[in-house]
N, C-alpha and C. Protein backbone atom coordinates (compact mmCIF):
# COMPACT_ATOMS: atom_id res chain seq x y z
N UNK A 1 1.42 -52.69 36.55
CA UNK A 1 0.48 -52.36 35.52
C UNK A 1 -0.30 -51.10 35.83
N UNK A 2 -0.74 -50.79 36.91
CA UNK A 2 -1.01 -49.41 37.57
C UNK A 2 -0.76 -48.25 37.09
N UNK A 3 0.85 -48.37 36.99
CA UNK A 3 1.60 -47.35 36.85
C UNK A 3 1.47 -46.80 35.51
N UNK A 4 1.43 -47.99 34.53
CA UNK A 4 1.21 -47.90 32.92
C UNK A 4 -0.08 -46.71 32.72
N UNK A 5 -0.80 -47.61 33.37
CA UNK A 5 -2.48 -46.83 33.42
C UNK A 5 -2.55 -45.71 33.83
N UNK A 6 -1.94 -45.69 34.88
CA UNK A 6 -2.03 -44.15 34.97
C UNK A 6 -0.81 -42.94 34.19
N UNK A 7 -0.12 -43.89 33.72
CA UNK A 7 0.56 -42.56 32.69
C UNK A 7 -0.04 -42.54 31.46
N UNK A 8 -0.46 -43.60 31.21
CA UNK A 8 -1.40 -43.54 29.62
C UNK A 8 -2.07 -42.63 30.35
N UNK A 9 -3.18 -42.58 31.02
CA UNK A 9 -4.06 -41.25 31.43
C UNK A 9 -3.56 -39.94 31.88
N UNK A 10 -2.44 -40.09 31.80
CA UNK A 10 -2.03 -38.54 32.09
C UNK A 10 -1.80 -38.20 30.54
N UNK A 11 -0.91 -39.37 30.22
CA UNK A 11 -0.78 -38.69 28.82
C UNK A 11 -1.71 -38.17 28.11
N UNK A 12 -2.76 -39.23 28.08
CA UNK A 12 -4.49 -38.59 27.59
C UNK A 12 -4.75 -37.48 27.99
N UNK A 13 -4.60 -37.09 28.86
CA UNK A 13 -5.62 -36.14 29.66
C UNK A 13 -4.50 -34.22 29.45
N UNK A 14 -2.75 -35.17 29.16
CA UNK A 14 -2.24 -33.61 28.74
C UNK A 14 -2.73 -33.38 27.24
N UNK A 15 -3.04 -34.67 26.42
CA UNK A 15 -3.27 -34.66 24.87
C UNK A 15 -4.51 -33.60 24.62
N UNK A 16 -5.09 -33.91 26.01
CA UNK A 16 -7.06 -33.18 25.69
C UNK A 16 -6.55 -31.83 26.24
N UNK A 17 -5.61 -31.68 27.35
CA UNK A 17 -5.11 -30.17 27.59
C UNK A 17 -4.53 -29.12 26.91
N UNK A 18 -4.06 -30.03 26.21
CA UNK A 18 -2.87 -29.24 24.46
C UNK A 18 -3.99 -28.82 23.77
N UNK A 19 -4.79 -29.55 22.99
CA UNK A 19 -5.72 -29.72 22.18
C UNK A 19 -6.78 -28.38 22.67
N UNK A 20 -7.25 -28.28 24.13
CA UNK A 20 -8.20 -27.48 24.01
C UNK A 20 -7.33 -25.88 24.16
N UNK A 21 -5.86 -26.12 24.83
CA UNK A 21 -5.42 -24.78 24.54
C UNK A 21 -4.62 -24.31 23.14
N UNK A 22 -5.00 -25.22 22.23
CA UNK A 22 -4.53 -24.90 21.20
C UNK A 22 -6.38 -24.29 20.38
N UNK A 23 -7.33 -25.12 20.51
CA UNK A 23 -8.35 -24.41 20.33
C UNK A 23 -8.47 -23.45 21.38
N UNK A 24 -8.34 -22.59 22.27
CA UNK A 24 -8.63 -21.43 22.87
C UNK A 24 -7.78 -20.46 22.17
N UNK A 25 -6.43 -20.79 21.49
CA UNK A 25 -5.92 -19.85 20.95
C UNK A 25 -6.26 -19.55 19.61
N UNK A 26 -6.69 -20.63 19.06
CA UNK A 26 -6.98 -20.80 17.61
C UNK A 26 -8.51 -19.84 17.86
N UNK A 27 -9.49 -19.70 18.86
CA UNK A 27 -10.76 -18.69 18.95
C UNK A 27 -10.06 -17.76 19.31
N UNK A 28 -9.27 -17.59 20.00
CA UNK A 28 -8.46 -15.65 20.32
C UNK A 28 -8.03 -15.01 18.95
N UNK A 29 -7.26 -16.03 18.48
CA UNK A 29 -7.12 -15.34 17.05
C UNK A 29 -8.19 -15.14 16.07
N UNK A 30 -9.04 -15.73 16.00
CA UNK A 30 -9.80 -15.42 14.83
C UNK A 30 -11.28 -14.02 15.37
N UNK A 31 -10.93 -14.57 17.06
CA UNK A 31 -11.73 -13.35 17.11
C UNK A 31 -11.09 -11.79 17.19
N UNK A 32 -9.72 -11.97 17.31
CA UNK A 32 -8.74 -10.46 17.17
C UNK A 32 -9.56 -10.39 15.58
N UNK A 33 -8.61 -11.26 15.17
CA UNK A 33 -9.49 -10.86 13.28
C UNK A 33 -10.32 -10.54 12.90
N UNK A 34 -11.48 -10.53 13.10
CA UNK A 34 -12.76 -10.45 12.97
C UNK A 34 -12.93 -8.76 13.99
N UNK A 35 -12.39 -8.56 14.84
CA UNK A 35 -12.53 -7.38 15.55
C UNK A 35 -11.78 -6.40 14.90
N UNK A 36 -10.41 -6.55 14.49
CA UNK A 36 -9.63 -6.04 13.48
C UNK A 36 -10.60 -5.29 12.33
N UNK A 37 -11.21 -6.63 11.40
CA UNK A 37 -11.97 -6.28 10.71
C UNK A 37 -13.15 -5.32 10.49
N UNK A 38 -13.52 -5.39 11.79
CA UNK A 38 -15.08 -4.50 12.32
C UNK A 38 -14.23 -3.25 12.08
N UNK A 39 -13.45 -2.70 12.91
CA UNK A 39 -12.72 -1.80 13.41
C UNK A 39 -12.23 -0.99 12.01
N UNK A 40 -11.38 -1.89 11.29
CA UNK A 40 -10.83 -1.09 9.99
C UNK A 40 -12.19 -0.81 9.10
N UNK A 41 -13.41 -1.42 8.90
CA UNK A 41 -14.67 -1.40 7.93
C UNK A 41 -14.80 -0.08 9.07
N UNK A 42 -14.73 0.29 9.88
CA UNK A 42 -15.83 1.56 10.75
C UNK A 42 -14.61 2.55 10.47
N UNK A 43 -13.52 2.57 10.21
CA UNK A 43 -12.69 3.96 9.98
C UNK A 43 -12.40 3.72 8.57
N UNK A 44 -12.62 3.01 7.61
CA UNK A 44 -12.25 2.87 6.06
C UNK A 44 -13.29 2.82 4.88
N UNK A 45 -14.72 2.11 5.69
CA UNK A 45 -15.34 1.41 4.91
C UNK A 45 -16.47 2.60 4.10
N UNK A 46 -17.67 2.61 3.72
CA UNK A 46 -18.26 2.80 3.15
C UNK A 46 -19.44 4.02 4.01
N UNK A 47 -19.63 3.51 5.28
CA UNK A 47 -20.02 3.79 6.26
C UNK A 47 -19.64 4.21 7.46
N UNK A 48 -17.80 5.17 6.57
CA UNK A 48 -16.94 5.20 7.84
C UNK A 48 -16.81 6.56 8.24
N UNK A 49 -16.38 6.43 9.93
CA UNK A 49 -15.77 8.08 10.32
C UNK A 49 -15.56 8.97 9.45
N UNK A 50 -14.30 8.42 8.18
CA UNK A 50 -13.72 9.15 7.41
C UNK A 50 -14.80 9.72 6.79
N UNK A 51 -15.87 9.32 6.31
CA UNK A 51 -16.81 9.58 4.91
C UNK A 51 -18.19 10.49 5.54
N UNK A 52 -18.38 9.99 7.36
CA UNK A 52 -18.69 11.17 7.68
C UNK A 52 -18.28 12.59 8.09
N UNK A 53 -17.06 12.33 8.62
CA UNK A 53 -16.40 13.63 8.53
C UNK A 53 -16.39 14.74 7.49
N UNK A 54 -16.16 13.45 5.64
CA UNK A 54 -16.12 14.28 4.69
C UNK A 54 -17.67 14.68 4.02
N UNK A 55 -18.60 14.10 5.06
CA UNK A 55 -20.37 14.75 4.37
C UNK A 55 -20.43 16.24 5.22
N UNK A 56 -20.02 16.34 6.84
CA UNK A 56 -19.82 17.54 7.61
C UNK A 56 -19.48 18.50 7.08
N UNK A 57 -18.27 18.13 6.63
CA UNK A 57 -17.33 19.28 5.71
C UNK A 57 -18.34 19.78 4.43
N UNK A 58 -18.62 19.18 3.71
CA UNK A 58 -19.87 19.52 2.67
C UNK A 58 -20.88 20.08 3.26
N UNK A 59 -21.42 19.57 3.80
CA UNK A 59 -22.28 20.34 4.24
C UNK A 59 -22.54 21.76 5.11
N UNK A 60 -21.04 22.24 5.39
CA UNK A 60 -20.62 23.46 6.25
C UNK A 60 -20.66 23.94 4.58
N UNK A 61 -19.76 23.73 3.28
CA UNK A 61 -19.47 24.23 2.48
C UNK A 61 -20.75 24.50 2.02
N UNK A 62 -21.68 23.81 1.61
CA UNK A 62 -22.89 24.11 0.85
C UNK A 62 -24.14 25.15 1.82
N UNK A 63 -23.95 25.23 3.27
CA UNK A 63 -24.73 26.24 3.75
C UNK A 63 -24.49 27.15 3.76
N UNK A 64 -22.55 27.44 3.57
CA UNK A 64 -22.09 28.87 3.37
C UNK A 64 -22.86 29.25 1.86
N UNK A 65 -22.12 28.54 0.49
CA UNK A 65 -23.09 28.38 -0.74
C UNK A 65 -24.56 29.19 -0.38
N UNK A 66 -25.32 28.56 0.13
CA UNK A 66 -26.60 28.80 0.42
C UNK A 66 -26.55 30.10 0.78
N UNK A 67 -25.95 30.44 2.07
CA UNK A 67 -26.22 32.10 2.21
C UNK A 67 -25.46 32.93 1.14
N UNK A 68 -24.55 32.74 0.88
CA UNK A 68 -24.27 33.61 -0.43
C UNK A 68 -24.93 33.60 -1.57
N UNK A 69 -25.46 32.70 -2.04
CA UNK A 69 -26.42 32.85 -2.86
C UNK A 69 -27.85 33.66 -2.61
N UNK A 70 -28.70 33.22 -1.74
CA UNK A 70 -29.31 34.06 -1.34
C UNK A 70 -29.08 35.64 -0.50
N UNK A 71 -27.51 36.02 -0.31
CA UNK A 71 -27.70 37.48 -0.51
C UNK A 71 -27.47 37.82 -1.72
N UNK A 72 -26.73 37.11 -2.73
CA UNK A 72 -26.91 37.21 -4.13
C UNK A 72 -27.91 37.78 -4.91
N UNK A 73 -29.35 36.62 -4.14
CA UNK A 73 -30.28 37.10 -5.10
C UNK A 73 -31.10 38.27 -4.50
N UNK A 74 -31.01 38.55 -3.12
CA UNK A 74 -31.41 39.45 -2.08
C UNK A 74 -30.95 40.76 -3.21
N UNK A 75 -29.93 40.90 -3.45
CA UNK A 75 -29.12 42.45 -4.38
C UNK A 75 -29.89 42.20 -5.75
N UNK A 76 -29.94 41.27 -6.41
CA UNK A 76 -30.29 41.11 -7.68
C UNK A 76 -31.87 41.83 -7.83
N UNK A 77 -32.65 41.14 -6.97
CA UNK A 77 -33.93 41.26 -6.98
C UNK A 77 -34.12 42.68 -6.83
N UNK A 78 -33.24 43.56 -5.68
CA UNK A 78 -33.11 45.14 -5.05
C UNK A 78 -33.02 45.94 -6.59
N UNK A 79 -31.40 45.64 -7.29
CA UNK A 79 -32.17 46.20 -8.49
C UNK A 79 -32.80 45.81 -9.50
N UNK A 80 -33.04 44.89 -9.93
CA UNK A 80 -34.49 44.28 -10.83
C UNK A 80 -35.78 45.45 -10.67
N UNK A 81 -35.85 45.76 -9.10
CA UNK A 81 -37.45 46.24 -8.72
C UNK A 81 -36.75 47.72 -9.13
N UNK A 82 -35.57 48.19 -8.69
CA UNK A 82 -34.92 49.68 -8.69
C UNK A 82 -35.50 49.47 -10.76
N UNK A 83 -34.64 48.65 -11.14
CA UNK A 83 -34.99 48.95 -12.87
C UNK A 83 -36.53 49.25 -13.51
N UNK A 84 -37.00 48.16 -12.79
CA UNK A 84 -38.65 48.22 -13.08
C UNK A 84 -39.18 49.45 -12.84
N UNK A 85 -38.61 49.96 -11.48
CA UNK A 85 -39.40 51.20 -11.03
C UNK A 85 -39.14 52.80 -12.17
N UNK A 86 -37.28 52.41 -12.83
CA UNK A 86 -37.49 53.71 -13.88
C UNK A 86 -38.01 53.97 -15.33
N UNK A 87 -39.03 52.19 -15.67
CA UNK A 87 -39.27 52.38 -16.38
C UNK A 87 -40.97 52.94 -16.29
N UNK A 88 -41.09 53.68 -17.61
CA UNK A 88 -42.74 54.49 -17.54
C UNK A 88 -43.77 53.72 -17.47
């Protein structure tokens, strides 16, 4: 009868061994997923690499903008005052 007992308890005891390495894998996976997730939202999302990269780029474009415009108006203004000055 010994013998019974102690294989019922092994058996138990591989049942609780399966069980918790089937939950250790069942948390590996869902935490790949969830990291997955982080990972693709930070290069895709709303708030991503991509979308700062593309505000950089704008913003190189709009300071060039900026100085050309203001030598723009730098000439404009030069003759505005040149016009003003030939009138009597």
């Amino acid at each position: 009868m010994e013998t019974t007992a102690k294989k019922q308890e092994s058996q138990s005891s591989k049942k609780v061994d399966n069980s918790s390495l089937f939950l250790f894998w069942v948390t590996l996976l869902l935490a790949i997923l969830v990291l997955g997730i982080y990972i693709g939202t930070l290069f895709f999302g709303a708030n991503s690499l991509e979308v700062l990269l593309d505000l950089r780029k704008r913003e190189t474009e709009l300071l060039y903008k900026v100085e050309r415009l203001r030598s723009d108006n730098a000439k404009l203004q030069k003759e505005y005052f040149e016009l003003k000055g030939l009138e009597p």
